[in-house]
PDB file of N, CA and C in Angstrom:
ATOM      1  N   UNK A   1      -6.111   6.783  34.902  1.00  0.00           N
ATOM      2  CA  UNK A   1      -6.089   5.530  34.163  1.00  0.00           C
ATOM      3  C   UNK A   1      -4.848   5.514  33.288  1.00  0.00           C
ATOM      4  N   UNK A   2      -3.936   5.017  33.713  1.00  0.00           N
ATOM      5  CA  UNK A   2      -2.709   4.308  33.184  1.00  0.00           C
ATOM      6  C   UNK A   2      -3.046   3.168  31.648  1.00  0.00           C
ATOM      7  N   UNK A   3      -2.505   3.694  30.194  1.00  0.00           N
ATOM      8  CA  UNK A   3      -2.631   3.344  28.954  1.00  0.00           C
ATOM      9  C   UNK A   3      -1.245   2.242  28.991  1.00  0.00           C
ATOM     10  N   UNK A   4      -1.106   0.998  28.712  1.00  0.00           N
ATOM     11  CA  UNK A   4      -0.118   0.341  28.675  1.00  0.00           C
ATOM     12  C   UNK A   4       0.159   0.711  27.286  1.00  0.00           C
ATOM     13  N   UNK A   5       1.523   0.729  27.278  1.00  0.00           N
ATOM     14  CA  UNK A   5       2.264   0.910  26.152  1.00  0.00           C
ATOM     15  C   UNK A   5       1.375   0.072  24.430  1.00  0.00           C
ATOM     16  N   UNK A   6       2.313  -1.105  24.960  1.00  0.00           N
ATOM     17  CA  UNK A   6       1.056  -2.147  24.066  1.00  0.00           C
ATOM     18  C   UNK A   6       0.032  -2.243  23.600  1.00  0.00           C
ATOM     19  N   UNK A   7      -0.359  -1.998  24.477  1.00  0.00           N
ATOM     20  CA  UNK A   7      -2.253  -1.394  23.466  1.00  0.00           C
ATOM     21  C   UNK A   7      -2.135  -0.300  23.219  1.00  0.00           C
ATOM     22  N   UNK A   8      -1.474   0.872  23.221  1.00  0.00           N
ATOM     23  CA  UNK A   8      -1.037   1.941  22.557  1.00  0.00           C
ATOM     24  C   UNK A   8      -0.926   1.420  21.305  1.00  0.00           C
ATOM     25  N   UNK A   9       0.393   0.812  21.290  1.00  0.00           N
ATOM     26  CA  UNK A   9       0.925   0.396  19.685  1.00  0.00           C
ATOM     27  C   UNK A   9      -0.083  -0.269  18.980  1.00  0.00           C
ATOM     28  N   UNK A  10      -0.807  -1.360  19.656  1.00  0.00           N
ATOM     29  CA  UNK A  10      -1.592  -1.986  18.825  1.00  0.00           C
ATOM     30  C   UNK A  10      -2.862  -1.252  18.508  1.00  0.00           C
ATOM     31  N   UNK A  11      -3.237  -0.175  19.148  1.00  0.00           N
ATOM     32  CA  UNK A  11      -4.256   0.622  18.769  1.00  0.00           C
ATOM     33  C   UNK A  11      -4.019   1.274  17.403  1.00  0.00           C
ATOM     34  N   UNK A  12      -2.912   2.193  17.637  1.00  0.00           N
ATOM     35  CA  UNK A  12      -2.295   2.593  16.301  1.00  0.00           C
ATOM     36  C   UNK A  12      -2.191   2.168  14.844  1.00  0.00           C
ATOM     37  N   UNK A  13      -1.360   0.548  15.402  1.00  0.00           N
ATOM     38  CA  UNK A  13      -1.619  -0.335  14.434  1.00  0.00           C
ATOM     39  C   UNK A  13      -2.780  -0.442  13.706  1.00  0.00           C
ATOM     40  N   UNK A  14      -4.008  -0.644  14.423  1.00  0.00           N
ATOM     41  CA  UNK A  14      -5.312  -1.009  13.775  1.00  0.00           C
ATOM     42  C   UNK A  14      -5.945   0.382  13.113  1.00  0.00           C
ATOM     43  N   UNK A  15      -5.393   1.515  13.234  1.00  0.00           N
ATOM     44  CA  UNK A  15      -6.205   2.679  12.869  1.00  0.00           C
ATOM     45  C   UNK A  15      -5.602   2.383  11.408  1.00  0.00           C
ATOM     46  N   UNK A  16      -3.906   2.589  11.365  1.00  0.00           N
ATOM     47  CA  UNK A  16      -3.259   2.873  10.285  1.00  0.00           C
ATOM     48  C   UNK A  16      -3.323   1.573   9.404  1.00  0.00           C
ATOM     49  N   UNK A  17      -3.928   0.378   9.821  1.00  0.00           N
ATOM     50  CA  UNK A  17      -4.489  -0.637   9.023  1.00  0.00           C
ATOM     51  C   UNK A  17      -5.749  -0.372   8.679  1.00  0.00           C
ATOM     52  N   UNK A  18      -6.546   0.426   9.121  1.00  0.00           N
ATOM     53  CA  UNK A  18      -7.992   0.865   8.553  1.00  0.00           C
ATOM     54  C   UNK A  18      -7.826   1.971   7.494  1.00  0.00           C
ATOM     55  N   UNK A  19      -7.022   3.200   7.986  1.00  0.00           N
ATOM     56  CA  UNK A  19      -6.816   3.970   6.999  1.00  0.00           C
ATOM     57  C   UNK A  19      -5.973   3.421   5.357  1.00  0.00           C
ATOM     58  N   UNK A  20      -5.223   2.480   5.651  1.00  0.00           N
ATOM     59  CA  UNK A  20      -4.519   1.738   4.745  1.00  0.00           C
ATOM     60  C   UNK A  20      -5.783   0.889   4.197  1.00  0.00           C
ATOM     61  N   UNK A  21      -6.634   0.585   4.157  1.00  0.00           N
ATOM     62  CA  UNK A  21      -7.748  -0.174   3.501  1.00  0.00           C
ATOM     63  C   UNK A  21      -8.478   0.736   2.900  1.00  0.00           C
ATOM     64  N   UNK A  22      -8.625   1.782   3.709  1.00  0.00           N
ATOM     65  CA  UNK A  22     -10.067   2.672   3.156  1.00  0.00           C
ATOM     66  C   UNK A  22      -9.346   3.471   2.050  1.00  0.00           C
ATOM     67  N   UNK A  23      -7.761   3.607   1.674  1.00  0.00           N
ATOM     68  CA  UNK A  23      -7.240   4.360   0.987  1.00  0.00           C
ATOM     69  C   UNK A  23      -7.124   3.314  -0.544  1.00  0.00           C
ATOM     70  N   UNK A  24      -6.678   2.119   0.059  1.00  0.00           N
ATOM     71  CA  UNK A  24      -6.548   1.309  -0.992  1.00  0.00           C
ATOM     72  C   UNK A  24      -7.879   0.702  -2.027  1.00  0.00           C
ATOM     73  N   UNK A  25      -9.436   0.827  -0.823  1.00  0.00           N
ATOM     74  CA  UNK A  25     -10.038   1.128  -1.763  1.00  0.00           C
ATOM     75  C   UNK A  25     -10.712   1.999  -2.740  1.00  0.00           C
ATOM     76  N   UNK A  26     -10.472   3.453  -2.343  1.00  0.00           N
ATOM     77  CA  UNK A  26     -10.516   4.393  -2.202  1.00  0.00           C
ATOM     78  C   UNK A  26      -9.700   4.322  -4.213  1.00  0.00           C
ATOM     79  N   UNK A  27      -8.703   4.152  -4.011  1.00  0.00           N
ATOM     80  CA  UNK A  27      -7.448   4.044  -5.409  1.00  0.00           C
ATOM     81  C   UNK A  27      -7.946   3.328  -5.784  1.00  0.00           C
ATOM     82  N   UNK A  28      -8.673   1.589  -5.943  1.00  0.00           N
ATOM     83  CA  UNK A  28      -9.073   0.768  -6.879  1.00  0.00           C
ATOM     84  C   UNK A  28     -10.090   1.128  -7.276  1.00  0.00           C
ATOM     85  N   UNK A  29     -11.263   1.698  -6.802  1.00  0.00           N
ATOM     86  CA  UNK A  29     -12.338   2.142  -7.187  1.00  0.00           C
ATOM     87  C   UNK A  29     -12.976   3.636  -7.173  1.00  0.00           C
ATOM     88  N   UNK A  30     -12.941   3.834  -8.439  1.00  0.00           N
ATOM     89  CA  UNK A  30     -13.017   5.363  -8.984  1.00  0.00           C
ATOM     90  C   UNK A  30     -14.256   5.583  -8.966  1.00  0.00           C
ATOM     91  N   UNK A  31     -15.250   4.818  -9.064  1.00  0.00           N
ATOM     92  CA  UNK A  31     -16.969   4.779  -8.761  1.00  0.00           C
ATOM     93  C   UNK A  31     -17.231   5.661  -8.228  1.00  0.00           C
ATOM     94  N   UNK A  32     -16.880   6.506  -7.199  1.00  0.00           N
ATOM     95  CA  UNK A  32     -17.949   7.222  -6.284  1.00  0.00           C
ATOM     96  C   UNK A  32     -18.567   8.114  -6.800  1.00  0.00           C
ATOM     97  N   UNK A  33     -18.383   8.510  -7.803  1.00  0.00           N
ATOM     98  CA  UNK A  33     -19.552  10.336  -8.186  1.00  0.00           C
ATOM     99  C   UNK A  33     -20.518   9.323  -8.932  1.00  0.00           C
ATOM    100  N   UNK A  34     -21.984   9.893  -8.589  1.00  0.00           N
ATOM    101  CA  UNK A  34     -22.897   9.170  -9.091  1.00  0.00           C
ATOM    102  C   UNK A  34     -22.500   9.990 -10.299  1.00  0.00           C
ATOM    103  N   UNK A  35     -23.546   8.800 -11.530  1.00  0.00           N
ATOM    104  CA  UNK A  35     -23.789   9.012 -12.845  1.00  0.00           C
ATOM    105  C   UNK A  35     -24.738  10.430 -12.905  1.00  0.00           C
ATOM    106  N   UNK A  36     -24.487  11.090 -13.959  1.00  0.00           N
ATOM    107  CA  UNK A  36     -24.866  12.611 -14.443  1.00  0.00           C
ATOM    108  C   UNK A  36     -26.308  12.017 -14.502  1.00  0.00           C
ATOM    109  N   UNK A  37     -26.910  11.092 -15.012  1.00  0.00           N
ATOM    110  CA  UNK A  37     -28.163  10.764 -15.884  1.00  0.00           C
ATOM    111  C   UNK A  37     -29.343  10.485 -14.722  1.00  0.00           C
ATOM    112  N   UNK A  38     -28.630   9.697 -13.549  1.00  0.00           N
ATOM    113  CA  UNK A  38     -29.515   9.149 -12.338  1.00  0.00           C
ATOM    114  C   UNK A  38     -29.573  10.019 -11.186  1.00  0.00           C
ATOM    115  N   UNK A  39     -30.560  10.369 -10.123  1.00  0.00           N
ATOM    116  CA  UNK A  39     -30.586  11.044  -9.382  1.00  0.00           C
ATOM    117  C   UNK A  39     -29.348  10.571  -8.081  1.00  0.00           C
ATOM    118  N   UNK A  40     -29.383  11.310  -6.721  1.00  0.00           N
ATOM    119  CA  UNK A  40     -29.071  10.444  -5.864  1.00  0.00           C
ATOM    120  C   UNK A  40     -29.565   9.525  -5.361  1.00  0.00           C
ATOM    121  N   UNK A  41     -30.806   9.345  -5.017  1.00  0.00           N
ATOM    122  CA  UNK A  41     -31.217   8.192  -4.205  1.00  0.00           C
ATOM    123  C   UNK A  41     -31.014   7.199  -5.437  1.00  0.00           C
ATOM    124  N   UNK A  42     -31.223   7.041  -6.502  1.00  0.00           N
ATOM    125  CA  UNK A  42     -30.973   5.794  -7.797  1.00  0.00           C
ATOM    126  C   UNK A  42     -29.656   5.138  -7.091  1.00  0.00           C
ATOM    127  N   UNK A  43     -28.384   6.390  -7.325  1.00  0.00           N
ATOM    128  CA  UNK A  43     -27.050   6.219  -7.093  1.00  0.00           C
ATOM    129  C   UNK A  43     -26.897   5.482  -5.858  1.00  0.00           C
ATOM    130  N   UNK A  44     -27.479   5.889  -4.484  1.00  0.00           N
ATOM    131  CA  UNK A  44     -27.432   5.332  -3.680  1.00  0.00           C
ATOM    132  C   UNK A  44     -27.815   4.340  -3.058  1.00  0.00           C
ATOM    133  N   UNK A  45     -28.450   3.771  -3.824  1.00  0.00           N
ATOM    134  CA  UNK A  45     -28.854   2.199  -3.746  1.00  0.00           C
ATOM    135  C   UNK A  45     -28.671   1.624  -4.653  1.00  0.00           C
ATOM    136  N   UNK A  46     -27.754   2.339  -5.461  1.00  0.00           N
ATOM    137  CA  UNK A  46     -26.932   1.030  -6.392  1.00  0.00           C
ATOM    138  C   UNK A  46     -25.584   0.767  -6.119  1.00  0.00           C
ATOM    139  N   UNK A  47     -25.060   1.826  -5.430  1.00  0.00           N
ATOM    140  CA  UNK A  47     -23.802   2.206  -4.799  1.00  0.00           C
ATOM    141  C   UNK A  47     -23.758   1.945  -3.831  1.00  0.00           C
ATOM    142  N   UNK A  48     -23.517   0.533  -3.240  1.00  0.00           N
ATOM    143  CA  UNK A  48     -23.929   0.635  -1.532  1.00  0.00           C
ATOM    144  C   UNK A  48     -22.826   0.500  -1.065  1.00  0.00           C
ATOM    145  N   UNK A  49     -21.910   1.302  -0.959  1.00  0.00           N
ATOM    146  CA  UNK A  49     -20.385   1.437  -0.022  1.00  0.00           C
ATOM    147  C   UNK A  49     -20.880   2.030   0.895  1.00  0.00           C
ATOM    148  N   UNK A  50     -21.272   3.246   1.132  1.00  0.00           N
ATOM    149  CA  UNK A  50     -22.059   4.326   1.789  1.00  0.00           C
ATOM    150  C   UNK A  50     -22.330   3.928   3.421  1.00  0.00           C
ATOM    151  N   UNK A  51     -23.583   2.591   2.316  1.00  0.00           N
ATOM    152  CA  UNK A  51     -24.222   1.897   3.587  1.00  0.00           C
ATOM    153  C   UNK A  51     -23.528   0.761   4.094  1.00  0.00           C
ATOM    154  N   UNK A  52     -23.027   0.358   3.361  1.00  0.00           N
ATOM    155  CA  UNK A  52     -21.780  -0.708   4.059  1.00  0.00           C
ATOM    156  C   UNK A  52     -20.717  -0.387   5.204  1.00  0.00           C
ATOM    157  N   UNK A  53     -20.525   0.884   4.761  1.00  0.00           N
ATOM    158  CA  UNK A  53     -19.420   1.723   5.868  1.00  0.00           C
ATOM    159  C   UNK A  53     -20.750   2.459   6.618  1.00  0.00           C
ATOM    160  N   UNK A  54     -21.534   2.374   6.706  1.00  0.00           N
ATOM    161  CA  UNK A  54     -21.774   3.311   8.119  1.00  0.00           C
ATOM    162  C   UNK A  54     -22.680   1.805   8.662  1.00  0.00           C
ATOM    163  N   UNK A  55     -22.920   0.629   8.172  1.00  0.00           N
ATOM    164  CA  UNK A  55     -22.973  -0.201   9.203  1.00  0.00           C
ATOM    165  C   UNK A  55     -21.880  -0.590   9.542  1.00  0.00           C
ATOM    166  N   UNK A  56     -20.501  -0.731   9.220  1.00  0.00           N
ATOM    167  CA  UNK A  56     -19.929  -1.340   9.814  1.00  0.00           C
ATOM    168  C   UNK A  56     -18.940  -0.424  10.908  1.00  0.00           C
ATOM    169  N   UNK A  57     -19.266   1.032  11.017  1.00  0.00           N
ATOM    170  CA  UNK A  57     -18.620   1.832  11.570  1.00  0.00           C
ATOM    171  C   UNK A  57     -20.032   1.757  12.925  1.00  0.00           C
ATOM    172  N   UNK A  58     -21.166   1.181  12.797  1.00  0.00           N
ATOM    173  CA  UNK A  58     -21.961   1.150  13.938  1.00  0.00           C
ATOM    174  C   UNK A  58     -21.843   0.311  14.699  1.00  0.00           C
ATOM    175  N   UNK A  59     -21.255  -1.019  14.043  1.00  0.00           N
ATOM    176  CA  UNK A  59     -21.441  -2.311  14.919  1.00  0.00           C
ATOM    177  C   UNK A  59     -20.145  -2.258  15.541  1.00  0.00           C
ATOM    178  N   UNK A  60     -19.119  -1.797  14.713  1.00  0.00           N
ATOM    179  CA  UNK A  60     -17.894  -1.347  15.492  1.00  0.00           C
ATOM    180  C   UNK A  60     -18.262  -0.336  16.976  1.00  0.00           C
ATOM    181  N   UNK A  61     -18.529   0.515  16.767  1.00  0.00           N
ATOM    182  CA  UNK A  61     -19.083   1.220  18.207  1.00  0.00           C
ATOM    183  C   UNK A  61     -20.050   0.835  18.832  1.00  0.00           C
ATOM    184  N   UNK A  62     -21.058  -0.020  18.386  1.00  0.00           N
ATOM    185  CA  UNK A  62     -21.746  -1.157  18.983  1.00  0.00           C
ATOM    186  C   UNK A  62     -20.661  -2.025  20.573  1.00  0.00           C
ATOM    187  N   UNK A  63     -19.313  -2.482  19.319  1.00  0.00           N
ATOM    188  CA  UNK A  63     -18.872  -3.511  20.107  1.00  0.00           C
ATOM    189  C   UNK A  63     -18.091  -2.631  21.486  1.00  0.00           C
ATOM    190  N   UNK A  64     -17.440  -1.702  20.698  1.00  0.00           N
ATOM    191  CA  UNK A  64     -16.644  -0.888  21.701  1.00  0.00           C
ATOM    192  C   UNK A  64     -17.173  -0.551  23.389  1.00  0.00           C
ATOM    193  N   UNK A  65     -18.522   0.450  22.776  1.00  0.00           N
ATOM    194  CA  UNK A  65     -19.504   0.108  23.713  1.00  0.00           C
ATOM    195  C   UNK A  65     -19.605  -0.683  24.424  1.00  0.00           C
ATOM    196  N   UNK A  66     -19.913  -1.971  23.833  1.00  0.00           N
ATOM    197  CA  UNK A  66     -20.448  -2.944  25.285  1.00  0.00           C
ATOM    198  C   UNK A  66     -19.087  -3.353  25.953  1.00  0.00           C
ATOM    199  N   UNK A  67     -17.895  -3.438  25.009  1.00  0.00           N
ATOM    200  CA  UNK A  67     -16.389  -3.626  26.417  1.00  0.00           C
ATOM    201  C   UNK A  67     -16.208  -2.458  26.905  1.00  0.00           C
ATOM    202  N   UNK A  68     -16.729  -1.514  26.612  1.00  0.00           N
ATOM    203  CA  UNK A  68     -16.597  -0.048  28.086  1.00  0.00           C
ATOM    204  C   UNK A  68     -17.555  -0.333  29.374  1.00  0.00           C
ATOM    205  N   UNK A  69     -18.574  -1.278  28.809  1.00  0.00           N
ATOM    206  CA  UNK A  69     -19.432  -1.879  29.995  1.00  0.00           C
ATOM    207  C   UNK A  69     -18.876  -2.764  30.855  1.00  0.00           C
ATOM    208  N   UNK A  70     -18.485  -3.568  30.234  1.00  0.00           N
ATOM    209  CA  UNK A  70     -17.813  -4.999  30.842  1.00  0.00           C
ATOM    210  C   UNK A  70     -16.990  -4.580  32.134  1.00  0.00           C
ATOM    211  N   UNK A  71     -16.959  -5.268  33.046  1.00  0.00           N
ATOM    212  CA  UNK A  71     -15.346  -4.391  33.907  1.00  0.00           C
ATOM    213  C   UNK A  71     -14.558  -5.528  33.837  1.00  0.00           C
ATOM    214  N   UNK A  72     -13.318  -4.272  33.829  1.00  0.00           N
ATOM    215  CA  UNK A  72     -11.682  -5.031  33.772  1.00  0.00           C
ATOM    216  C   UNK A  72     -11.805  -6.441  34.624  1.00  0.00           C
ATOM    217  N   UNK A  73     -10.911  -6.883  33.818  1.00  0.00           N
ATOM    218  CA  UNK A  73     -10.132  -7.832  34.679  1.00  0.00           C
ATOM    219  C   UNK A  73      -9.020  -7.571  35.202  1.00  0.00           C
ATOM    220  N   UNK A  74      -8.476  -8.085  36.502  1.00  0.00           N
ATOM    221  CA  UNK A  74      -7.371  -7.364  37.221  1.00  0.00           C
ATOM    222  C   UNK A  74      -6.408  -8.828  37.234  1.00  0.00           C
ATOM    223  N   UNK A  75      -5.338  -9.138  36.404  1.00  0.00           N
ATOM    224  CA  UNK A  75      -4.611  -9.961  36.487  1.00  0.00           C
ATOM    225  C   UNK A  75      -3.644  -9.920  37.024  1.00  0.00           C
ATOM    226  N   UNK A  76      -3.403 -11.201  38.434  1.00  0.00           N
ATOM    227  CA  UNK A  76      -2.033 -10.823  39.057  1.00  0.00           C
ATOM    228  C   UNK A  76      -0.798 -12.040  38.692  1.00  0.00           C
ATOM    229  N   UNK A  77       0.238 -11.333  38.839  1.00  0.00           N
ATOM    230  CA  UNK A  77       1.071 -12.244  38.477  1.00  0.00           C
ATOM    231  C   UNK A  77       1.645 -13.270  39.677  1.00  0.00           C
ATOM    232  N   UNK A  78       1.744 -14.370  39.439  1.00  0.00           N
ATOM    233  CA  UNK A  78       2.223 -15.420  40.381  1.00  0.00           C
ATOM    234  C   UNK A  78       3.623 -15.191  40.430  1.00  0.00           C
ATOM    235  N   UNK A  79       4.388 -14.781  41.595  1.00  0.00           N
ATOM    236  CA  UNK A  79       6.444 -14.367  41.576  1.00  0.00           C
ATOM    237  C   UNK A  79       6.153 -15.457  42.779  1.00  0.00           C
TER     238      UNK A  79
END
């Protein structure tokens, strides 16, 4: 299976645009160590990044998933 260039790059693109988000929020928000006073589960359902990122890291492989199902389309060019 032959990787076209192009979706190479644009793959790339989208990682180092994810890592560039998760870093930037990562720097605006210093929140993550729960409070000394509350347990974890308190913390973790008041803190819901956690669960925000692991649904949206599911529905993402959700989607991936079902286009590994799908089959290609084979486009020919009209010369």
């Amino acid at each position: 299976m032959k990787i076209k260039r192009s979706s190479l790059i644009i793959a790339c693109l989208v990682v180092l645009l994810l890592f560039a988000g998760w870093f930037a929020y990562r720097t605006l928000n210093n929140e993550l160590t729960p409070p000394v006073e509350t347990g974890f589960r308190d913390w973790f359902w008041q803190v819901r990044r956690f669960d925000l990122l692991a649904q949206v890291v599911l529905i993402f492989a959700g989607t991936l998933g079902i286009a590994a199902l799908l089959p290609m389309e084979d486009y020919e060019q009209d010369g």
